[in-house]
Protein backbone atom coordinates (compact mmCIF):
# COMPACT_ATOMS: atom_id res chain seq x y z
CA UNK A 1 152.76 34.71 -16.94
CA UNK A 2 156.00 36.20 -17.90
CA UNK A 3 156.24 38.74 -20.57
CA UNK A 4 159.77 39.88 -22.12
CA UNK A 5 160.80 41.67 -24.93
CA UNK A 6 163.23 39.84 -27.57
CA UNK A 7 166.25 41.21 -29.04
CA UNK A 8 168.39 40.27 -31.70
CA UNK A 9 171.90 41.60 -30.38
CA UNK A 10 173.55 40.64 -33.70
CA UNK A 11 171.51 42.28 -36.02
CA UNK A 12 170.38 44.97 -33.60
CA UNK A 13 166.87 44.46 -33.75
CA UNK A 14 163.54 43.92 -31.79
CA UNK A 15 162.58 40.71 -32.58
CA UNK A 16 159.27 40.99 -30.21
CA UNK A 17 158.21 43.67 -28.29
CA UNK A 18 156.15 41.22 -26.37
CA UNK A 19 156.62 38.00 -25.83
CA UNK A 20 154.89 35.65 -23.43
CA UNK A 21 156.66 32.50 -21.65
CA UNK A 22 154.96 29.52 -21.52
CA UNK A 23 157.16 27.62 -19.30
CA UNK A 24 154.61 24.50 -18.11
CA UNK A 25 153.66 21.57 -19.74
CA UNK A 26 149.80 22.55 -19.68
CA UNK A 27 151.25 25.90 -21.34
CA UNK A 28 153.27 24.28 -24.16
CA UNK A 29 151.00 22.30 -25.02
CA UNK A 30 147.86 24.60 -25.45
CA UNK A 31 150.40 27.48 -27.52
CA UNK A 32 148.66 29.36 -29.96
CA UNK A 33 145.94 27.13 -30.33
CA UNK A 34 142.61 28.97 -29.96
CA UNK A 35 144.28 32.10 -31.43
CA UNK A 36 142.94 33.72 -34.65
CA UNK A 37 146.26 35.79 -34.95
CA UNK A 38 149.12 36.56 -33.59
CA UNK A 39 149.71 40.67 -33.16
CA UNK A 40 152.55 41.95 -34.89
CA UNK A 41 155.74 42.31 -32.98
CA UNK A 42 154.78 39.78 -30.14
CA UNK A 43 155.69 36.15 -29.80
CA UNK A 44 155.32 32.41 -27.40
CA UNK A 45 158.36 31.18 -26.16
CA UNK A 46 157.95 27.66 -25.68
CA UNK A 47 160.49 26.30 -23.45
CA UNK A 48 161.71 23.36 -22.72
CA UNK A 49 160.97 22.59 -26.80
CA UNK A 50 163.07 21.73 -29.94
CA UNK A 51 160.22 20.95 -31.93
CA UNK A 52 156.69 22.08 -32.81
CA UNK A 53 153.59 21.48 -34.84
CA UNK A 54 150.58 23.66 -36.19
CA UNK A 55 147.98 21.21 -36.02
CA UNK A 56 144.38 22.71 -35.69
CA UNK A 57 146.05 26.24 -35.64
CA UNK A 58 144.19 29.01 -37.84
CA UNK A 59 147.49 30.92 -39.17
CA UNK A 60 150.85 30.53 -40.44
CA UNK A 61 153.78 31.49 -38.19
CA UNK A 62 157.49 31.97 -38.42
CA UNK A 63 159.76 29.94 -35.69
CA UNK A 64 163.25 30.26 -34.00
CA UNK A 65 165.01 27.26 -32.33
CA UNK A 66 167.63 28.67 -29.96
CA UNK A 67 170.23 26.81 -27.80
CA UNK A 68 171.08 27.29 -24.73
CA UNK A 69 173.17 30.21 -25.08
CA UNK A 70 170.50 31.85 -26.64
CA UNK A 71 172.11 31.51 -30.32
CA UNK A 72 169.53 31.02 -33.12
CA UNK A 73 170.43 27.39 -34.13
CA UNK A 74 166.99 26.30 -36.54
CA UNK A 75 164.57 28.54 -37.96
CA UNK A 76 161.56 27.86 -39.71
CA UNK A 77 160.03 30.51 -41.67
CA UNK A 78 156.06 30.74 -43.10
CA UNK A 79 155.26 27.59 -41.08
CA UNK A 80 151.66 27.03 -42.28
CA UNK A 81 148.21 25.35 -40.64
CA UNK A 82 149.22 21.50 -39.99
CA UNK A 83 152.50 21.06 -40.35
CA UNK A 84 154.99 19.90 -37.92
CA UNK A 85 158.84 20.37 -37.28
CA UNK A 86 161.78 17.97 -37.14
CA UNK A 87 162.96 18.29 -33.67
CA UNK A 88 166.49 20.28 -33.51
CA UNK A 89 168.25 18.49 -30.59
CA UNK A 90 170.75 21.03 -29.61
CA UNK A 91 167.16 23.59 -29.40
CA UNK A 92 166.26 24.82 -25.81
CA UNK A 93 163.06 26.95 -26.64
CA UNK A 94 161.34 27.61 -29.92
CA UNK A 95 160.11 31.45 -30.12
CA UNK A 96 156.65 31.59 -32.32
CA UNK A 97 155.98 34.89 -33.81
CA UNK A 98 153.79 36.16 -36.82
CA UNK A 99 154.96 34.90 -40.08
CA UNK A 100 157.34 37.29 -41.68
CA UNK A 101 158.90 38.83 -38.93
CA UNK A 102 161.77 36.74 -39.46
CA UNK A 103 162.37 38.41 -42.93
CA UNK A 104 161.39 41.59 -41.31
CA UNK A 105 164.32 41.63 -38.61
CA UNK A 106 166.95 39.52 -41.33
CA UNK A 107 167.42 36.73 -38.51
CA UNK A 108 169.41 33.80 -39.20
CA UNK A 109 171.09 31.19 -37.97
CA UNK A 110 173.92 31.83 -35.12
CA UNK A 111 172.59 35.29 -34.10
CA UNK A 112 172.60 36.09 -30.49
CA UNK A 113 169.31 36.95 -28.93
CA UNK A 114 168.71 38.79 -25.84
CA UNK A 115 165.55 38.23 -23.43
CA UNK A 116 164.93 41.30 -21.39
């Protein structure tokens, strides 16, 4: 599994300190499911995604669609239990973090991220 830490170059702050990559169809698919929470200051990066749902999952969660360039171009805070998202096509990954850490690091649309 590959863990990185996420950075928000614009706004020069940690947006995860870890965050895990799930890269393969198997590990999209499963996400967070099975989780009872999500630890503070780590994150999923689903990738390829532009689109997401919470179905079954026990917790709400905030979400970042970023392009290619790694430039935030959706994001989807407080995303509660069963709910789903309208797919943003120019999305590469979708980064899943605890609800509120959005508002926490003032990410927005067209920051730069870094993945290190």
């Amino acid at each position: 599994m590959i863990r990185v830490k996420i950075l928000n170059q614009t706004k020069n702050t940690t947006i995860a300190q870890e965050a895990v990559a799930a890269y393969s169809p198997l590990t999209r698919i499963k996400g967070l499911l099975g989780k009872k929470t999500l630890k503070k200051h780590h994150a999923l990066i689903l990738k390829p995604c532009n689109s997401i749902h919470t179905f079954f999952m026990q917790f709400p969660i905030d979400a970042l669609f970023v392009d290619k360039n790694k430039i935030v171009v959706a994001l989807l805070p407080g995303l509660k239990p069963f709910c789903f998202s309208r797919a943003y096509f120019k999305a590469q990954c979708v980064i899943e973090m605890p609800a509120g850490t959005i508002a926490e690091t003032a990410t927005a649309v067209g920051d730069i991220l870094a993945f290190v």
